[in-house]
N, C-alpha and C. Protein backbone atom coordinates (compact mmCIF):
# COMPACT_ATOMS: atom_id res chain seq x y z
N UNK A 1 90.24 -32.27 97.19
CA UNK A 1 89.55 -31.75 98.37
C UNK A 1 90.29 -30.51 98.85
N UNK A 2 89.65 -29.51 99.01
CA UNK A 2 90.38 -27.77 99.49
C UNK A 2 90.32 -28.14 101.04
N UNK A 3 91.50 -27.34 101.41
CA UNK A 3 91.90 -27.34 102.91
C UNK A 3 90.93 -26.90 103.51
N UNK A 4 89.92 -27.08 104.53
CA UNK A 4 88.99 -26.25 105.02
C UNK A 4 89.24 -25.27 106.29
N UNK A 5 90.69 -25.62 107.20
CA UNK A 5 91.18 -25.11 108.01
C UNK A 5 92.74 -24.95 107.66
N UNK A 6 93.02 -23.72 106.57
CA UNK A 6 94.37 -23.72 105.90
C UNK A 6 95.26 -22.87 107.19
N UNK A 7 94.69 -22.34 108.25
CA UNK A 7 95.33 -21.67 109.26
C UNK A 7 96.61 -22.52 110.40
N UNK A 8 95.92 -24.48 109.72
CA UNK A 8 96.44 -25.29 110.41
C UNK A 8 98.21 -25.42 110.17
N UNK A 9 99.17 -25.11 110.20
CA UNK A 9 100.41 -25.41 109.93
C UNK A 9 100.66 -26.66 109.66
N UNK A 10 100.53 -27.97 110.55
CA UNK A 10 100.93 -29.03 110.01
C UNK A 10 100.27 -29.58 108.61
N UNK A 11 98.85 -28.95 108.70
CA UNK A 11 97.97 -29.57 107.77
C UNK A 11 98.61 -28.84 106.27
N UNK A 12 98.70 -27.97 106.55
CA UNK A 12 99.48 -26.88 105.13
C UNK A 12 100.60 -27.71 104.61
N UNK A 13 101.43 -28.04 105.76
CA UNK A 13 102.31 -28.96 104.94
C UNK A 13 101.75 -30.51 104.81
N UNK A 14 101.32 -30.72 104.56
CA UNK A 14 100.98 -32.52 104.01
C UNK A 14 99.93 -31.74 103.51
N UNK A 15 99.26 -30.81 103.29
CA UNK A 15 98.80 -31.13 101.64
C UNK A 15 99.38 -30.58 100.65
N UNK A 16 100.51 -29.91 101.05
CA UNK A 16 101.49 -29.65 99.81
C UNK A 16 102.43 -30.98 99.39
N UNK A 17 102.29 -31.79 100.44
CA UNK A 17 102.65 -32.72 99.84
C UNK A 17 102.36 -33.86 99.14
N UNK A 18 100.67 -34.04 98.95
CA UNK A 18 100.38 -34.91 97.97
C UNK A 18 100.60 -35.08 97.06
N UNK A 19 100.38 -36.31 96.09
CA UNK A 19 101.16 -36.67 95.62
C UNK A 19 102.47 -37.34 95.28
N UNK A 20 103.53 -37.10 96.60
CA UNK A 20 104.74 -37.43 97.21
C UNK A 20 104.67 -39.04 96.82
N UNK A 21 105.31 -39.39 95.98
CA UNK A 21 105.58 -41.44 96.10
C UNK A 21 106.63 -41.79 96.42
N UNK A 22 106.65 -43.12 96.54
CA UNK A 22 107.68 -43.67 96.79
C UNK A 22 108.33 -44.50 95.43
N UNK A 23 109.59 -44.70 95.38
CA UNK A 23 110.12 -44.79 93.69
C UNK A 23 109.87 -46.50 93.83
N UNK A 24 109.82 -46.53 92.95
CA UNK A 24 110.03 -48.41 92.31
C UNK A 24 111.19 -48.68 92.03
N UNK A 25 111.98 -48.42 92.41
CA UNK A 25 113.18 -48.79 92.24
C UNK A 25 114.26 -48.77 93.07
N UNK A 26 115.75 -49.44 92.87
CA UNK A 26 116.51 -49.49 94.01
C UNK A 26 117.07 -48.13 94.63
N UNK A 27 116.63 -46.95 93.96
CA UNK A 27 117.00 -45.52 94.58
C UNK A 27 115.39 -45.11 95.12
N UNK A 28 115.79 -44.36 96.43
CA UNK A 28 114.55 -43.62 97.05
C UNK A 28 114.75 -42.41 96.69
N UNK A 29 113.18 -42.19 96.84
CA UNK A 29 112.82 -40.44 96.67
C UNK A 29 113.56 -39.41 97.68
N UNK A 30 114.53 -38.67 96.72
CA UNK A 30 114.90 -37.82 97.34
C UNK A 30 113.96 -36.91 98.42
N UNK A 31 113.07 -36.63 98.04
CA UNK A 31 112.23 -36.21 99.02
C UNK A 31 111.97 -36.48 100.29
N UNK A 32 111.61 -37.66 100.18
CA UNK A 32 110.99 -38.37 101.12
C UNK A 32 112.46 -38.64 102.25
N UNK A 33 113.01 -38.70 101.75
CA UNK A 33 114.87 -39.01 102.46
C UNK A 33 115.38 -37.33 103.10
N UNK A 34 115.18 -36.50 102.06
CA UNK A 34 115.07 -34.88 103.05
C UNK A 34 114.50 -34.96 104.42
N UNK A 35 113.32 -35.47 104.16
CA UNK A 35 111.99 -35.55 105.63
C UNK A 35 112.74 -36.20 106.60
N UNK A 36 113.62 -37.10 106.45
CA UNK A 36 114.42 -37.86 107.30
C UNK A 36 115.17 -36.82 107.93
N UNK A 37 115.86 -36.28 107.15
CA UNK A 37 117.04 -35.56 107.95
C UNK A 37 116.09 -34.50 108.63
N UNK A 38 115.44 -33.62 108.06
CA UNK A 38 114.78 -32.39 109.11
C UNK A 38 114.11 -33.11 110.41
N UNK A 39 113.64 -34.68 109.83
CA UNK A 39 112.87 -34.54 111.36
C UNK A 39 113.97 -35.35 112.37
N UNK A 40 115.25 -35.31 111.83
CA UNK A 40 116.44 -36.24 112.35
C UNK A 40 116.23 -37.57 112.75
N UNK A 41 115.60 -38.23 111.35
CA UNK A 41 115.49 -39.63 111.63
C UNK A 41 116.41 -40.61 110.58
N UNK A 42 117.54 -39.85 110.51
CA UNK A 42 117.92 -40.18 108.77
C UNK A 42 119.12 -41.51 109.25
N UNK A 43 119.21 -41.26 110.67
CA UNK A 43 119.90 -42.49 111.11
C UNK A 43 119.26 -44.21 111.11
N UNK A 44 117.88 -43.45 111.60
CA UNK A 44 116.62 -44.85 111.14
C UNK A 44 116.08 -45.34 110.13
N UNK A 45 116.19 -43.85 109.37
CA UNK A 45 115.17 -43.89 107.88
C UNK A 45 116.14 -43.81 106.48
N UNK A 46 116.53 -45.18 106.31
CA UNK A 46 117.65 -45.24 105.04
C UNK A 46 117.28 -45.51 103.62
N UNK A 47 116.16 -45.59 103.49
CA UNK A 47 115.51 -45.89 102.04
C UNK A 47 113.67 -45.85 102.21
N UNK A 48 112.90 -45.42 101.15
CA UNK A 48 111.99 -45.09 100.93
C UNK A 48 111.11 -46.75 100.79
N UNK A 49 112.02 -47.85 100.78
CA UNK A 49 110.99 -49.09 101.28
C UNK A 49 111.04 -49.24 102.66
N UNK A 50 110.98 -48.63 103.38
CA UNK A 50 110.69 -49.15 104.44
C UNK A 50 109.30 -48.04 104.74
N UNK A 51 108.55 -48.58 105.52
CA UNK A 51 107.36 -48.07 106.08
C UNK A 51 107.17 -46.95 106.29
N UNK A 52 106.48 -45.58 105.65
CA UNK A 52 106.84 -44.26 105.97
C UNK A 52 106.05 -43.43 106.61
N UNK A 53 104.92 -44.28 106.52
CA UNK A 53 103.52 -42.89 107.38
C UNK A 53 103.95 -42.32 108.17
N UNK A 54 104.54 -43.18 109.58
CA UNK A 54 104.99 -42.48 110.74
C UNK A 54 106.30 -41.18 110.25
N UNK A 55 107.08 -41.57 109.42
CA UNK A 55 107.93 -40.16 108.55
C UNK A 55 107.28 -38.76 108.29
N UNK A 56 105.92 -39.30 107.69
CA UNK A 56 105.61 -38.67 106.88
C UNK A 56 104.79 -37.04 107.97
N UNK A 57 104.08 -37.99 108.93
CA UNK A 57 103.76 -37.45 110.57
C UNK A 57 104.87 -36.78 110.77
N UNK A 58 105.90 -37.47 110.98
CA UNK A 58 106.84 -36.43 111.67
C UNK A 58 107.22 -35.37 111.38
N UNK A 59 107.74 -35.43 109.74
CA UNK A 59 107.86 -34.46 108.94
C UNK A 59 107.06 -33.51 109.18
N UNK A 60 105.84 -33.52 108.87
CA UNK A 60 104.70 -32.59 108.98
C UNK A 60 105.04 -31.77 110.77
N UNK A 61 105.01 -32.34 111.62
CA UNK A 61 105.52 -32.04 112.97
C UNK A 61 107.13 -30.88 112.82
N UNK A 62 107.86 -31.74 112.27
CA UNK A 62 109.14 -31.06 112.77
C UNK A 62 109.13 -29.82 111.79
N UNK A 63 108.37 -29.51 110.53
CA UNK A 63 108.53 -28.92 109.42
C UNK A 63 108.17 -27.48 110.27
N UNK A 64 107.08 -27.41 111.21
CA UNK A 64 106.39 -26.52 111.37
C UNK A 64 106.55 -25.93 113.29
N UNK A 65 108.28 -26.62 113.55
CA UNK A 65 108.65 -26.77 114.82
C UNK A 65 108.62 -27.19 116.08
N UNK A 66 107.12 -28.29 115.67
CA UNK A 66 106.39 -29.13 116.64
C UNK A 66 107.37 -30.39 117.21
N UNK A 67 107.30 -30.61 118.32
CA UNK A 67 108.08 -31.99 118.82
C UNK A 67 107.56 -33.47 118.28
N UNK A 68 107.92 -34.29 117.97
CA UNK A 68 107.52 -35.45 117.61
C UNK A 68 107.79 -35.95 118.93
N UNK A 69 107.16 -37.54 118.53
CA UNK A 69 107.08 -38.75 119.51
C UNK A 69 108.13 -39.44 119.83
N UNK A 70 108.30 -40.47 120.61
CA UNK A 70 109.76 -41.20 120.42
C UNK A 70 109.09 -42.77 119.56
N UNK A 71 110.30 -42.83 119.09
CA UNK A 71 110.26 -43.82 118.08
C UNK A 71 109.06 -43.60 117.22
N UNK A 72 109.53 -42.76 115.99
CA UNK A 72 107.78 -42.33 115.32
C UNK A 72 108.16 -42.81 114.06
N UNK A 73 108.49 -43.85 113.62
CA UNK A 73 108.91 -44.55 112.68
C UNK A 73 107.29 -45.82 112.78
N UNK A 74 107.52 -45.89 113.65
CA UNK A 74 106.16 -46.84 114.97
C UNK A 74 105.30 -46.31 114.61
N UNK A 75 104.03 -46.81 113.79
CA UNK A 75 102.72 -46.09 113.91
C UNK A 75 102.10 -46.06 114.91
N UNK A 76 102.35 -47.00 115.83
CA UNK A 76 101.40 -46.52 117.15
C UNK A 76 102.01 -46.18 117.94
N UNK A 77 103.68 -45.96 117.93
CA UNK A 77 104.08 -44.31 118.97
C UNK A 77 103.15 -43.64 118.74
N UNK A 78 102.57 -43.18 118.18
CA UNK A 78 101.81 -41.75 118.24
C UNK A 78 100.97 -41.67 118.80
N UNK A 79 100.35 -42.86 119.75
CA UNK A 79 99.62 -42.70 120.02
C UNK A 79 99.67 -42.39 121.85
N UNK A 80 100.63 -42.38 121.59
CA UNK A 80 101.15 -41.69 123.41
C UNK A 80 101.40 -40.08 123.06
N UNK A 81 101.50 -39.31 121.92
CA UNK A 81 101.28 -38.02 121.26
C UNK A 81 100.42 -37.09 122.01
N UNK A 82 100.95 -36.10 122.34
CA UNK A 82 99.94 -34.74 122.89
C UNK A 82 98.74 -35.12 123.42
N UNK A 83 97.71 -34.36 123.45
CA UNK A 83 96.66 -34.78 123.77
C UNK A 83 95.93 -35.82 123.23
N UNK A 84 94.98 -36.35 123.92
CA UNK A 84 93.71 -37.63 123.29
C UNK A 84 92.64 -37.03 122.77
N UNK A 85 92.00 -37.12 122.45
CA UNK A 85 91.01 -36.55 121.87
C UNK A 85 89.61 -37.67 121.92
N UNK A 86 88.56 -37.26 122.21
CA UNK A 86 87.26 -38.56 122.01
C UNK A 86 86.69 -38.70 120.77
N UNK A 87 87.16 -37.55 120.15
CA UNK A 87 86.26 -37.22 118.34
C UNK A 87 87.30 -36.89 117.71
N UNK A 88 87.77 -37.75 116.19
CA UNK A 88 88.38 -36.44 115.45
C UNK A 88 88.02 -35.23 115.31
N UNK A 89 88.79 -34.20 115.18
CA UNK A 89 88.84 -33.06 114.52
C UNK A 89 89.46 -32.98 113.36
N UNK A 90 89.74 -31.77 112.04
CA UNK A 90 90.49 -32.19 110.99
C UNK A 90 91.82 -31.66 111.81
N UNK A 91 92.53 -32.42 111.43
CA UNK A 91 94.45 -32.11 111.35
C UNK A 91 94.53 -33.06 113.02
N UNK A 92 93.53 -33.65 113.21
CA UNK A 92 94.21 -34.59 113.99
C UNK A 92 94.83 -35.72 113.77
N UNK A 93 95.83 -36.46 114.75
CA UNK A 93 96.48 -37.34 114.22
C UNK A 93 95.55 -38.74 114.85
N UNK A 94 95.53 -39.22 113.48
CA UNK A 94 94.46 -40.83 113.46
C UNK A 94 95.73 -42.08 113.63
N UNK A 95 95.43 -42.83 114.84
CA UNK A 95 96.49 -44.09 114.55
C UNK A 95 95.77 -45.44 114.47
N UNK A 96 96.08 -46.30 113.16
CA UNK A 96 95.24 -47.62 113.23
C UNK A 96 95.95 -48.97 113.50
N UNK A 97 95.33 -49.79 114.02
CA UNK A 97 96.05 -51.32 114.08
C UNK A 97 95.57 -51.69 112.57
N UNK A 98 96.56 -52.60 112.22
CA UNK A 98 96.55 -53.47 111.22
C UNK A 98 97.39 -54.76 111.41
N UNK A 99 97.38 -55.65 110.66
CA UNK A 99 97.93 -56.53 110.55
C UNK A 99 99.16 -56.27 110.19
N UNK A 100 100.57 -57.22 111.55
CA UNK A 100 102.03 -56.50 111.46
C UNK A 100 101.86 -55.16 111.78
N UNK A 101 101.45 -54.45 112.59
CA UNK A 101 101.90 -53.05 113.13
C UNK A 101 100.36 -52.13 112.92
N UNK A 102 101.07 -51.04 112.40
CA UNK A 102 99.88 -50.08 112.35
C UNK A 102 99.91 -48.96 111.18
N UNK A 103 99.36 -47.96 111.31
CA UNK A 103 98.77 -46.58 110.13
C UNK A 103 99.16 -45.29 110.90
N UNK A 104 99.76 -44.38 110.45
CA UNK A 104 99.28 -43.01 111.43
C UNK A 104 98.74 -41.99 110.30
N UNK A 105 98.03 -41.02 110.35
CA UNK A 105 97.70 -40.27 109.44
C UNK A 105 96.98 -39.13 110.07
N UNK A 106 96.28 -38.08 109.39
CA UNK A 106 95.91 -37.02 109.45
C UNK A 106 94.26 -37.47 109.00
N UNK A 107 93.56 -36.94 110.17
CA UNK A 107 92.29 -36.80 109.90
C UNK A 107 91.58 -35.52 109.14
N UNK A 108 90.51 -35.75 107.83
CA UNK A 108 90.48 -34.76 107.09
C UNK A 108 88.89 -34.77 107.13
N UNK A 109 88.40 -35.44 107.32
CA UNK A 109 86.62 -36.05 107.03
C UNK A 109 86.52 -37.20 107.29
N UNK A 110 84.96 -37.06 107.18
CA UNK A 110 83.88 -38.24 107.35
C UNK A 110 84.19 -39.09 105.91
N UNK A 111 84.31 -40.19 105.75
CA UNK A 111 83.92 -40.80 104.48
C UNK A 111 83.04 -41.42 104.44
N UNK A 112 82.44 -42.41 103.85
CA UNK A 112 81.33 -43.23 103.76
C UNK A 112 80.97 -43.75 104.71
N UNK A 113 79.83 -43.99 105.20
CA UNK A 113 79.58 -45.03 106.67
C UNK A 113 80.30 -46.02 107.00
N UNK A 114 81.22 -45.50 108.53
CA UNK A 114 82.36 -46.26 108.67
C UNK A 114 83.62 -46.46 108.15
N UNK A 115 83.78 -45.29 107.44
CA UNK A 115 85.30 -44.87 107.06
C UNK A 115 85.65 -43.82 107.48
N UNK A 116 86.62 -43.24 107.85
CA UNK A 116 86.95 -41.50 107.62
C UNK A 116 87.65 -41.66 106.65
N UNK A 117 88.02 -40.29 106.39
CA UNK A 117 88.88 -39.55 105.24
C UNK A 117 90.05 -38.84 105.61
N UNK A 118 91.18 -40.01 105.33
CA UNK A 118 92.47 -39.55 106.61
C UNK A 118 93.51 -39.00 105.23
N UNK A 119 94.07 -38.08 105.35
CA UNK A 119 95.88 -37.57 104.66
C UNK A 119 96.69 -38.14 104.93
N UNK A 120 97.49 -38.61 104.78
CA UNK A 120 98.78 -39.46 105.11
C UNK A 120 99.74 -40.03 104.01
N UNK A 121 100.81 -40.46 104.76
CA UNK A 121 101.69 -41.00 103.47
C UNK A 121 102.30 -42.15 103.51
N UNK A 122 102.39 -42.93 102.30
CA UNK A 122 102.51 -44.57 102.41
C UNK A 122 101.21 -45.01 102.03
N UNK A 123 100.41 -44.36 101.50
CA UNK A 123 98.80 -44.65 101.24
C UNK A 123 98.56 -45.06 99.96
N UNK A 124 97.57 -46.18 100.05
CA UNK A 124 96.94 -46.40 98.32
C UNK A 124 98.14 -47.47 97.78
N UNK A 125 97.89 -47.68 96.85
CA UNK A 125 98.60 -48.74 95.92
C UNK A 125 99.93 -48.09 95.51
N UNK A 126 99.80 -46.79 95.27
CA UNK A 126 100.99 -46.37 95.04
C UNK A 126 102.28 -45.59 95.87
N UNK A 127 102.23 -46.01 97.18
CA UNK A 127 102.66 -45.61 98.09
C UNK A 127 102.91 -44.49 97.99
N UNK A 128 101.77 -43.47 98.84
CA UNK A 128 101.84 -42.09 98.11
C UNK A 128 101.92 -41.28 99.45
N UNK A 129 101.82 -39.97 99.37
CA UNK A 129 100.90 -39.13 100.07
C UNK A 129 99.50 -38.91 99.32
N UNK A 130 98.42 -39.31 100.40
CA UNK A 130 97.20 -38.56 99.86
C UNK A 130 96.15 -39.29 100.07
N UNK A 131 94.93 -38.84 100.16
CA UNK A 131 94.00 -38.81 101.09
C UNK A 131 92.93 -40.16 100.75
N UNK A 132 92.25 -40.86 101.35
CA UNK A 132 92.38 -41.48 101.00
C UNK A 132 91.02 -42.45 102.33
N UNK A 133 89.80 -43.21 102.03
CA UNK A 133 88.69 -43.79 102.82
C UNK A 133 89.73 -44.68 103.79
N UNK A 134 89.27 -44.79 105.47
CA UNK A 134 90.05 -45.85 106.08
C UNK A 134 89.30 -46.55 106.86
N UNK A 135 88.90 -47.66 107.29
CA UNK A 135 88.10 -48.41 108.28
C UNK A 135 88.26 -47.42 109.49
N UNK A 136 87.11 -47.15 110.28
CA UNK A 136 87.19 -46.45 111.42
C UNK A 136 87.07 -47.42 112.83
N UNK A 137 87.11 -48.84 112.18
CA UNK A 137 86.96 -49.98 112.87
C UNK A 137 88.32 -50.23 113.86
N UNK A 138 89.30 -50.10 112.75
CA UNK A 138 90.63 -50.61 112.83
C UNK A 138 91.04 -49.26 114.07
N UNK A 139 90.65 -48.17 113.99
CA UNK A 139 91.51 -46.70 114.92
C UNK A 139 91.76 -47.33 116.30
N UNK A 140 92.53 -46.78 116.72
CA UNK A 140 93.15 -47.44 117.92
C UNK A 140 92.94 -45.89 118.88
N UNK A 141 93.61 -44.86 117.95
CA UNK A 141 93.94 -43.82 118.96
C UNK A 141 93.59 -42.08 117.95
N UNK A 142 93.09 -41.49 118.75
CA UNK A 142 92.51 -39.97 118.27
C UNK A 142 93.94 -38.91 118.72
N UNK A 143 94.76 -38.12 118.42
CA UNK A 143 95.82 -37.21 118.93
C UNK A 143 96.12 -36.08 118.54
N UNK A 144 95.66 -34.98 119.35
CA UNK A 144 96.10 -33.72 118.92
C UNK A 144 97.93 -32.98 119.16
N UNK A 145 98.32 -32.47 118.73
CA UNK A 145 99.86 -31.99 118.79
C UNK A 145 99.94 -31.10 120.28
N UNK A 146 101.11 -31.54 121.02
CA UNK A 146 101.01 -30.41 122.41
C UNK A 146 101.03 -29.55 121.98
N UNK A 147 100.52 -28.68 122.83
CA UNK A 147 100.70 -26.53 123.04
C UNK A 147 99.51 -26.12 121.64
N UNK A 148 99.09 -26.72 120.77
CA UNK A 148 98.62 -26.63 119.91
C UNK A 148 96.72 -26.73 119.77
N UNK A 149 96.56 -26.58 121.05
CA UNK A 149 94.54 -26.23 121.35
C UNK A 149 94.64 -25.38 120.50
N UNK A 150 95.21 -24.11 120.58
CA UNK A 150 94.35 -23.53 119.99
C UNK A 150 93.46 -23.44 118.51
N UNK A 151 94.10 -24.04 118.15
CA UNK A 151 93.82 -24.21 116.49
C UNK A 151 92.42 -25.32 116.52
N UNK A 152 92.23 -26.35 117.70
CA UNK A 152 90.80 -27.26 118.26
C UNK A 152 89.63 -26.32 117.93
């Protein structure tokens, strides 16, 4: 899927990062462990099994000099995040309940009736970055980044 709003900064970075996994094994992705330190969570975030969407959010945030949330390890910190929003837009941030906690991700599209089409990372079977149908049942919370209308 081509970026349709590539002017977006956060969005530029998470889709350069698809693809991004998480390793099967007892060493984590260097990568994914970088994202820690830039978004200075590397005191919380010590290995690539533990839960990363909310990382993966932040990353995208701190990469592009935006403030993150507190405790954004938390998928539904984010949802106290910048503005609310009543509708996605693309490059907004989508947060879902699930069973044991929650999802945060990047809204990209409509998917099939009653899904959107969210970016995010920790997604799919292969704990990835990348895009990917989500119940629109489950959304809890719609969030745009502060200081950042203009790009709405």
């Amino acid at each position: 899927m081509l970026n349709p709003k590539p002017r977006i900064p956060w969005m530029n970075t998470a889709y350069s990062l698809i693809g991004t996994q998480a390793k099967r094994t007892d060493m984590s992705n260097r990568k994914i462990m970088e994202w820690a330190k830039i978004a200075q969570l590397d005191n919380e975030y010590t290995n690539d099994r533990i839960a990363w969407c909310g990382l993966f959010v932040s990353f995208c945030m701190a990469d592009n000099g935006l403030p993150i949330v507190e405790s954004p390890l938390w998928a539904k910190s984010w949802n106290t995040y910048g503005k609310k929003l009543s509708t996605p837009e693309f490059g907004a941030i989508l947060i879902f309940t699930r069973n044991g906690g929650g999802h945060v991700s990047f809204y990209v599209g409509e998917g099939p009736p009653g899904y959107f089409k969210i970016l995010g990372g920790n997604q799919a079977a292969g704990h990835e970055v990348c895009i990917e149908n989500h119940s629109a049942s489950s959304l809890i919370g719609v969030r745009w980044p502060p200081g950042m209308e203009k790009f709405l």
